[in-house]
C-alpha atoms as a PDB file:
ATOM      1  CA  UNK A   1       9.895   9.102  21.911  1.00  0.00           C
ATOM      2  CA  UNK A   2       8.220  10.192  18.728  1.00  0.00           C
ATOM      3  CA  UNK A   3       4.113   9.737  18.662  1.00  0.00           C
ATOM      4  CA  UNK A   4       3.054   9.088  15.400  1.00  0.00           C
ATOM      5  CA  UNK A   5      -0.345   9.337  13.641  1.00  0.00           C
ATOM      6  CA  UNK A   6      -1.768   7.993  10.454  1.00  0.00           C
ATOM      7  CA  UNK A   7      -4.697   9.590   8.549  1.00  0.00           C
ATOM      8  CA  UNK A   8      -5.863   7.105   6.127  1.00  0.00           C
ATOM      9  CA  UNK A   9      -8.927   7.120   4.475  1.00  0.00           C
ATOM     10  CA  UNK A  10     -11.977   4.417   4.364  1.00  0.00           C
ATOM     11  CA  UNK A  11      -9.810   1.236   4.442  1.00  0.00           C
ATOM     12  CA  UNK A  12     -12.119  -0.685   1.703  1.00  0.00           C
ATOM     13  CA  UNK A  13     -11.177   2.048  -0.879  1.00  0.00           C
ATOM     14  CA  UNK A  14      -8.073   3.776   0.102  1.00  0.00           C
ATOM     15  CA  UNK A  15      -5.272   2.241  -1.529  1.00  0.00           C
ATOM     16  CA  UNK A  16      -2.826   5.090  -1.033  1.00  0.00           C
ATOM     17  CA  UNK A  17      -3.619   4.938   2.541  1.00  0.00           C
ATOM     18  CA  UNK A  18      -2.947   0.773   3.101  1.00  0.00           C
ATOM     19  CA  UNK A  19       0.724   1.450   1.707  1.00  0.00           C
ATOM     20  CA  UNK A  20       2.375   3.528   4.972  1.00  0.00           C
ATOM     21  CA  UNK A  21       0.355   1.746   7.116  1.00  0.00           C
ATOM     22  CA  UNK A  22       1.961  -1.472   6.188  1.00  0.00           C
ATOM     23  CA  UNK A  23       5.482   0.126   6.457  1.00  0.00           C
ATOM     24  CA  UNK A  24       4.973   1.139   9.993  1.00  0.00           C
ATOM     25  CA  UNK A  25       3.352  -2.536  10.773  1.00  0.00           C
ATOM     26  CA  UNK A  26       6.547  -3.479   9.655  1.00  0.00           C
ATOM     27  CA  UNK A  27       8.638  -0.845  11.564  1.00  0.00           C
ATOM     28  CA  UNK A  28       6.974  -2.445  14.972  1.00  0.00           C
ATOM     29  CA  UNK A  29       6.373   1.472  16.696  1.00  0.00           C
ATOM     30  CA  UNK A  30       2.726   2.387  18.226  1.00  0.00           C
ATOM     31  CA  UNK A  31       1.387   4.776  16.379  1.00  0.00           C
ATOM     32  CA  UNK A  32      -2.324   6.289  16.496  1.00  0.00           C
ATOM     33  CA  UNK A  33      -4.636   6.280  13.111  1.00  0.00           C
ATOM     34  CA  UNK A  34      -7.616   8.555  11.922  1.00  0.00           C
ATOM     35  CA  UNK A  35      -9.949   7.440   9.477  1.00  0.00           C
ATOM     36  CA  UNK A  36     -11.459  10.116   7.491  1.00  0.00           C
ATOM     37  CA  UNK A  37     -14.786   8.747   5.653  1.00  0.00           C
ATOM     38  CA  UNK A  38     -13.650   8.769   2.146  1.00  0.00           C
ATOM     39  CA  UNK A  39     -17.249   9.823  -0.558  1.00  0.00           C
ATOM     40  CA  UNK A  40     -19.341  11.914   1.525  1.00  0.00           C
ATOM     41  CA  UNK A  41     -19.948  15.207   0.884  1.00  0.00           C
ATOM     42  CA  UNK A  42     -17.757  16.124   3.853  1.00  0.00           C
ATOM     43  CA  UNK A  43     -15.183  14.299   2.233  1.00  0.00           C
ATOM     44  CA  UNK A  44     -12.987  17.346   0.897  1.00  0.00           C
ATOM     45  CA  UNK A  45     -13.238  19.306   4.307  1.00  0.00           C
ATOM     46  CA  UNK A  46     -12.275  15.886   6.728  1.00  0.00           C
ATOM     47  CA  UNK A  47      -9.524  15.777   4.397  1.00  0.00           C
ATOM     48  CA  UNK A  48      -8.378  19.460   4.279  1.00  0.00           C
ATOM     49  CA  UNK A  49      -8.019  19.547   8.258  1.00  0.00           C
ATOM     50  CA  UNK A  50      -5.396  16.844   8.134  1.00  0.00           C
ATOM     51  CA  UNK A  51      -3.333  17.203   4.899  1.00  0.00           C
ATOM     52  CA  UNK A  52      -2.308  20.027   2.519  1.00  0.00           C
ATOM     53  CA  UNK A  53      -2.320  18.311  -0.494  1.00  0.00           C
ATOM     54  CA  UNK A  54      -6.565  17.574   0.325  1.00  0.00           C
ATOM     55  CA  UNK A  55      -5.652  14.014  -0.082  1.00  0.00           C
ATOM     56  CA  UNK A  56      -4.973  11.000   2.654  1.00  0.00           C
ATOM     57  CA  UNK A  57      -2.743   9.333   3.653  1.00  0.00           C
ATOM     58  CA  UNK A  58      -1.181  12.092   6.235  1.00  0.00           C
ATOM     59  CA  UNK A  59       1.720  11.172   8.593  1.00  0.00           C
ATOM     60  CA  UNK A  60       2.153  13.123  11.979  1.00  0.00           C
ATOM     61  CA  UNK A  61       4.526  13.286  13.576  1.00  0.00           C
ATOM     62  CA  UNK A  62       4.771  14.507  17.694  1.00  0.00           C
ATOM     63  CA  UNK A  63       8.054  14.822  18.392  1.00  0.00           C
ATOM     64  CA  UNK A  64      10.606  17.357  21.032  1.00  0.00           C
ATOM     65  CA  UNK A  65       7.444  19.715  21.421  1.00  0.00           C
ATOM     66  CA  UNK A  66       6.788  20.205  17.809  1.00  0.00           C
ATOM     67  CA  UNK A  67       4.336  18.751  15.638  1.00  0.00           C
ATOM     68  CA  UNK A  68       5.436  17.368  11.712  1.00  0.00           C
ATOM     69  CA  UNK A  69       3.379  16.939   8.918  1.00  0.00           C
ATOM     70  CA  UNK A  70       3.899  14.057   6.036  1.00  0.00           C
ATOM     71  CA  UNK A  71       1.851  13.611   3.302  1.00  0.00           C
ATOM     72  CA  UNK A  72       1.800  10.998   0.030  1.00  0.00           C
ATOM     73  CA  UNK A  73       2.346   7.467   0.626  1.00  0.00           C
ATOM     74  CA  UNK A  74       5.694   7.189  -0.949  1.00  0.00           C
ATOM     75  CA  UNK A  75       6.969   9.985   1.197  1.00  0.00           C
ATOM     76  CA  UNK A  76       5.599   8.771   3.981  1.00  0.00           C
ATOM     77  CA  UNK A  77       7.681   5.170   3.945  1.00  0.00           C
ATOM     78  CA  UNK A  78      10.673   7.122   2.620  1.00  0.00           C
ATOM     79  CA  UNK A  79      10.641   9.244   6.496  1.00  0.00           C
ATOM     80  CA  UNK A  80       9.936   5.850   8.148  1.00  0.00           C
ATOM     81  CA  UNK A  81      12.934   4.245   6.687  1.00  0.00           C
ATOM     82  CA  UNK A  82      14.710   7.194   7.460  1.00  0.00           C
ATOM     83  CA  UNK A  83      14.068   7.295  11.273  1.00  0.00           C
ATOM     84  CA  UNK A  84      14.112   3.569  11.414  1.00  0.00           C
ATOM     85  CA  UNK A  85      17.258   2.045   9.306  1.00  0.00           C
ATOM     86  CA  UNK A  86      16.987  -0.801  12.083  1.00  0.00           C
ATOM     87  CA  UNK A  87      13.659  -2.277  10.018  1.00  0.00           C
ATOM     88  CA  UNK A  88      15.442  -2.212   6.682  1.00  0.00           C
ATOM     89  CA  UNK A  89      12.469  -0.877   4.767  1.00  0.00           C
ATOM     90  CA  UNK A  90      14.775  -0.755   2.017  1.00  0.00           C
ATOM     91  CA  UNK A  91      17.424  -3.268   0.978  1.00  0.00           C
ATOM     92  CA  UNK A  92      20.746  -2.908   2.506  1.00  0.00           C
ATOM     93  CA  UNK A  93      23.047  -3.462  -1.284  1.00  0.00           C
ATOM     94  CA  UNK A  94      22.442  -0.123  -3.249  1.00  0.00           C
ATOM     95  CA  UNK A  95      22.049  -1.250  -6.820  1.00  0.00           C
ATOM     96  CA  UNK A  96      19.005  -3.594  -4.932  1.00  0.00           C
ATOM     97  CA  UNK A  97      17.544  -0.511  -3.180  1.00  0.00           C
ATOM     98  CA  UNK A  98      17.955   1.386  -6.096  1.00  0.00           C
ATOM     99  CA  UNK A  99      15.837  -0.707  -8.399  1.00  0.00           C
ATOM    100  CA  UNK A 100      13.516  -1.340  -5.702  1.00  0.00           C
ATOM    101  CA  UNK A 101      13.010   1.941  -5.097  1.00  0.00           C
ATOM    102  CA  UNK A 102      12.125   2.246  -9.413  1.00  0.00           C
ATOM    103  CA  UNK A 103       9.481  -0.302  -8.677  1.00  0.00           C
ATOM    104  CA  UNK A 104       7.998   1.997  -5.995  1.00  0.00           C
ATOM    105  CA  UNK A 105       8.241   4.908  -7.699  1.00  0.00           C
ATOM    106  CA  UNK A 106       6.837   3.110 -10.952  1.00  0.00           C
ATOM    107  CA  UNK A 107       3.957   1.671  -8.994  1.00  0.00           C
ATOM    108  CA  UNK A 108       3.169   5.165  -7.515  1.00  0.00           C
ATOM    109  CA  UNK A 109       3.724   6.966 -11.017  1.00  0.00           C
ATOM    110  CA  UNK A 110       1.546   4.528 -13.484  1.00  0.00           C
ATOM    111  CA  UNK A 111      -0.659   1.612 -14.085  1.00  0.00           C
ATOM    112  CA  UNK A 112      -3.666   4.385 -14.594  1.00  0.00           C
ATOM    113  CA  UNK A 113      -5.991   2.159 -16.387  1.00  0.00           C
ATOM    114  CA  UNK A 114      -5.600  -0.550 -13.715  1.00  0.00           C
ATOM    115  CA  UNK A 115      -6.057   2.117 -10.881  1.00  0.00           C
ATOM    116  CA  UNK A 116      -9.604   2.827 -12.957  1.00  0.00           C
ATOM    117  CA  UNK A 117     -10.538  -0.030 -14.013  1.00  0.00           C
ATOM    118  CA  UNK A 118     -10.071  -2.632 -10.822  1.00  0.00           C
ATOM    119  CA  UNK A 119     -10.558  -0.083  -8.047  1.00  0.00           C
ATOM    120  CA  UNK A 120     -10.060  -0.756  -4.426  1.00  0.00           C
ATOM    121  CA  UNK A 121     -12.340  -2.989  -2.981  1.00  0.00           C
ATOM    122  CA  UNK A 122     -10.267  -4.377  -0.725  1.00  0.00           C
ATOM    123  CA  UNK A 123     -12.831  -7.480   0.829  1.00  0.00           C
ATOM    124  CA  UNK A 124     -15.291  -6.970  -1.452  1.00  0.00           C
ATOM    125  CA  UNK A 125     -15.080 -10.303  -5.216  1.00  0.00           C
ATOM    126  CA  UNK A 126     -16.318  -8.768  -7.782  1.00  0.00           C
ATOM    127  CA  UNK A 127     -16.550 -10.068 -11.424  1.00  0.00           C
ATOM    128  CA  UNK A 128     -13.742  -9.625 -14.225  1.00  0.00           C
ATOM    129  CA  UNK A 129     -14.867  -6.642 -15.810  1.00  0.00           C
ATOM    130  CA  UNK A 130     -14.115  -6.772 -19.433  1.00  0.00           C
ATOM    131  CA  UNK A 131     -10.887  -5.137 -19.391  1.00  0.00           C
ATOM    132  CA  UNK A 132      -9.467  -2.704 -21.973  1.00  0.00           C
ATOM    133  CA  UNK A 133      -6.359  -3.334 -23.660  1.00  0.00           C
ATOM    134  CA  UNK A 134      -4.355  -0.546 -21.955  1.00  0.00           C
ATOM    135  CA  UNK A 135      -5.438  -2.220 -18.554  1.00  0.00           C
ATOM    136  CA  UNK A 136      -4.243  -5.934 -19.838  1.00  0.00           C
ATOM    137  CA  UNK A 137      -1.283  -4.149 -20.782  1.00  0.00           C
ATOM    138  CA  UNK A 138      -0.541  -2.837 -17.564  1.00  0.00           C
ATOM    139  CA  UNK A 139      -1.232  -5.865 -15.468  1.00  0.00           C
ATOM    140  CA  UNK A 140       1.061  -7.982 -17.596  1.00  0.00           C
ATOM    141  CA  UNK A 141       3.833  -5.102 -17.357  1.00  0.00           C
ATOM    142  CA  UNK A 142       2.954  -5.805 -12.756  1.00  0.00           C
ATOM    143  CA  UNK A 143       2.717  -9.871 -13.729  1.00  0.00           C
ATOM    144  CA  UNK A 144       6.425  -9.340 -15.594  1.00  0.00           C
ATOM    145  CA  UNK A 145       8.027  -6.868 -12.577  1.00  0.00           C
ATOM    146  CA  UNK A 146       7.142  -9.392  -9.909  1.00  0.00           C
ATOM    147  CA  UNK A 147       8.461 -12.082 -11.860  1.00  0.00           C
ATOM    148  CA  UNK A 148      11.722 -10.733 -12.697  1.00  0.00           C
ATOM    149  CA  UNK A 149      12.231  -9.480  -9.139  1.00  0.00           C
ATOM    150  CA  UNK A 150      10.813 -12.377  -7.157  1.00  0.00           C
ATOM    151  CA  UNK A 151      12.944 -14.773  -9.692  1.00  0.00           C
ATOM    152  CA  UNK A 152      16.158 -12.870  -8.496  1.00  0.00           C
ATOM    153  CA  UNK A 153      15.477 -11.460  -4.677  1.00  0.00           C
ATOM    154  CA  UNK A 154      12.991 -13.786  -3.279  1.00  0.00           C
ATOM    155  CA  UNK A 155      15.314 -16.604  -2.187  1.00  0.00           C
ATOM    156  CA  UNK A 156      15.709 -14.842   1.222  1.00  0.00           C
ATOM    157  CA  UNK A 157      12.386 -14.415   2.293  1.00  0.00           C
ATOM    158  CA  UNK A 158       9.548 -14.643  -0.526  1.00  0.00           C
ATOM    159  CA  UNK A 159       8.941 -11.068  -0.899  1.00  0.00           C
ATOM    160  CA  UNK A 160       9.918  -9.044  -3.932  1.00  0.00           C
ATOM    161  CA  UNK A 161      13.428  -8.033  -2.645  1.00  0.00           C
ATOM    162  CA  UNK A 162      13.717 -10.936  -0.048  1.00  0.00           C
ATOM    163  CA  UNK A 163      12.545  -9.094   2.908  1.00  0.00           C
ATOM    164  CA  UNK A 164       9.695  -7.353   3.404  1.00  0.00           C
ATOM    165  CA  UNK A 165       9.970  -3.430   1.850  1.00  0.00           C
ATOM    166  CA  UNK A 166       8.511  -0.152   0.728  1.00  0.00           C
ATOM    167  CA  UNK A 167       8.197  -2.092  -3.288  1.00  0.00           C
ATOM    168  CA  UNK A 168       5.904  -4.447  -1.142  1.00  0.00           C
ATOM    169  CA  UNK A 169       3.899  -1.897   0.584  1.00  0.00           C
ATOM    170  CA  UNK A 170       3.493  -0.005  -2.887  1.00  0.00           C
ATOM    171  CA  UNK A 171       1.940  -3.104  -4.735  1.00  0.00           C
ATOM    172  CA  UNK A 172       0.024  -4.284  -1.218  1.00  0.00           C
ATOM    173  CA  UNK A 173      -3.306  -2.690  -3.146  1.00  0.00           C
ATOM    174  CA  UNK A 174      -2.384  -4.742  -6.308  1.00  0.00           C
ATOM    175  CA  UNK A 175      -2.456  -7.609  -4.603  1.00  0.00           C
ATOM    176  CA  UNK A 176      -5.973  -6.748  -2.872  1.00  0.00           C
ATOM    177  CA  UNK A 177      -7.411  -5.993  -6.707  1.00  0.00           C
ATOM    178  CA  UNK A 178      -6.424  -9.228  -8.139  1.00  0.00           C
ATOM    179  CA  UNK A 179      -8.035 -10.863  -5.375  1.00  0.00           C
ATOM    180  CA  UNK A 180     -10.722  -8.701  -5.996  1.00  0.00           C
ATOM    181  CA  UNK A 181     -11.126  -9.257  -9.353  1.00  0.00           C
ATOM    182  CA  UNK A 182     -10.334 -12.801  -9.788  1.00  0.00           C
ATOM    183  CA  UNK A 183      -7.256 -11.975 -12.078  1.00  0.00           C
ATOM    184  CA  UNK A 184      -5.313 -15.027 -12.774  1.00  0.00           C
ATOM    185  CA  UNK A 185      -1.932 -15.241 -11.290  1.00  0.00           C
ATOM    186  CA  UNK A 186       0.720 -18.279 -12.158  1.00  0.00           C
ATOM    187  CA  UNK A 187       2.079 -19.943  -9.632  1.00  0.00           C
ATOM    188  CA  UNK A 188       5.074 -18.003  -8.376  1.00  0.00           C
ATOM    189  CA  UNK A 189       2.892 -14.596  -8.455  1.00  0.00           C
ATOM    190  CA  UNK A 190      -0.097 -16.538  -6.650  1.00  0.00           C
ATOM    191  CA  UNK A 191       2.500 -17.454  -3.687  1.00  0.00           C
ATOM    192  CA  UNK A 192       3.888 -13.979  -3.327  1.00  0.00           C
ATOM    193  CA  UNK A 193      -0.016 -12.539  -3.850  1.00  0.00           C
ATOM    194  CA  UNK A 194      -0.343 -15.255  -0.513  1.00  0.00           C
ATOM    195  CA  UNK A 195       2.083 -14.280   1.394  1.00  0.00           C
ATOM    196  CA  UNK A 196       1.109 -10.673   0.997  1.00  0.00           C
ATOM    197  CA  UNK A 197      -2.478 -11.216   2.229  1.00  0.00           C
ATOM    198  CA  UNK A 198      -1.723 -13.098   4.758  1.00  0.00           C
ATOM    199  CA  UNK A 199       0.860 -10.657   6.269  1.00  0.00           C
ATOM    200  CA  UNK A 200      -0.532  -9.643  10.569  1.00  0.00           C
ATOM    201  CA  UNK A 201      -0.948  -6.183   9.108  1.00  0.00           C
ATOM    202  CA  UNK A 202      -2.952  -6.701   5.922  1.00  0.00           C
ATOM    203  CA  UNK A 203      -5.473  -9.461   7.660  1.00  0.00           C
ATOM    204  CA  UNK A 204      -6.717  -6.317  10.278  1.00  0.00           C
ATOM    205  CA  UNK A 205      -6.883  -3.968   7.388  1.00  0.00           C
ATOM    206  CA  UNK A 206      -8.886  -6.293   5.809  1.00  0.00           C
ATOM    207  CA  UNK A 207     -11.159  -6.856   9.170  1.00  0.00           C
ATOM    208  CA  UNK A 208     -11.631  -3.163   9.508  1.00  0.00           C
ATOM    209  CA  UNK A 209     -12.519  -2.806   5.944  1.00  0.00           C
ATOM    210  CA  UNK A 210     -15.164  -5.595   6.135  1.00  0.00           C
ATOM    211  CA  UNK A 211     -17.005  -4.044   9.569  1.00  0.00           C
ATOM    212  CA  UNK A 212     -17.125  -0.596   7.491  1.00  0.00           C
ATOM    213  CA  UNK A 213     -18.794  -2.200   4.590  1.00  0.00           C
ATOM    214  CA  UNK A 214     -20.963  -4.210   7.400  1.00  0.00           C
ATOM    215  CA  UNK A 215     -22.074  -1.066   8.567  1.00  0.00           C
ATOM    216  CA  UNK A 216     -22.773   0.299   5.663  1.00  0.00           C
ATOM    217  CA  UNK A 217     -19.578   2.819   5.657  1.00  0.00           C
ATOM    218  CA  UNK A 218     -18.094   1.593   2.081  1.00  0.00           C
END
């Protein structure tokens, strides 16, 4: 059996990191994590030991004597679904996966402004900064994807594509900032942004990310 390990960074701030995490939650298989302390001046070298790229999340995998090394989110979940078809990460009709897999790859492509603007602070309310127009822009482009898919996959389980999948994991973080930031959601986007949060997996995130700002570690 494979062993798996997760390198994530601080879990208040690492959004890139929540996303795999989530997918192997959903996958149901132990796996061991690292947390590398994300802004210290350490930072770059923590990182550097675990992934190429200098950047977490980092996927290893322990498997027939060798040792396999995965890094960025998105490729990450894409090996997970891979090795575990039984979890359906993705959904099973292909034109569904296929534009499920646009909203993953636009999620982990765009939305810049937002990314700046309404950073991970993923237990932390903060006030509604005043936002810029490119940032509006962007959250009403998330606000109209969630509609459009939720209004036509939902039906069968309440997440974007009916069951939980990698387009959920990928806008997991998006869900944390608008909680975060007290962006107004109407009511179909406020019961999917619910049903997110209170997914098992994203409740623990959130109580690890709370006793590392308790201790003063974001």
């Amino acid at each position: 059996m494979a062993r798996y390990t997760l390198i994530v960074g601080t879990k208040n701030w690492s959004s890139w990191s929540l996303r795999p995490y989530l997918a192997l939650r959903a996958i149901g298989v132990p796996f061991d994590e690292e947390v590398v302390q994300l802004r210290r001046d350490s930072t770059a070298d923590d990182v550097k030991r675990h992934s190429p790229s200098g950047r977490v999340p980092a996927l290893k995998i322990e498997e027939g004597g060798r040792t396999h090394l995965i890094w960025d989110s998105l490729a990450i979940c894409e090996t997970l679904a891979e090795r575990h078809p039984e979890a359906r990460l993705w959904p099973v009709d292909p034109f569904v996966r296929a534009e499920a897999r646009s909203y993953a790859a636009e999620m982990h492509s765009g939305f810049p402004d937002l990314r700046e603007q309404l950073s991970m602070e993923f237990v932390r309310r903060i006030p509604t900064p005043d936002l810029r127009d490119a940032t509006k822009a962007q959250i009403a482009r998330i606000l109209e994807a969630w509609t459009f898919a939720l209004e036509r996959h939902a039906g069968n389980g309440g997440f974007l594509f009916g069951r939980f999948s990698i387009a959920d994991c990928m806008y997991a973080p998006v869900v944390s900032r608008f909680r975060t930031y007290s962006i107004d959601l109407p009511p179909l986007l406020q019961a999917y942004s619910d049903k997110v949060w209170s997914l098992p997996a994203m409740q623990d995130w959130a109580k690890a990310a709370q006793r590392e700002v308790d201790s003063g570690l974001a």
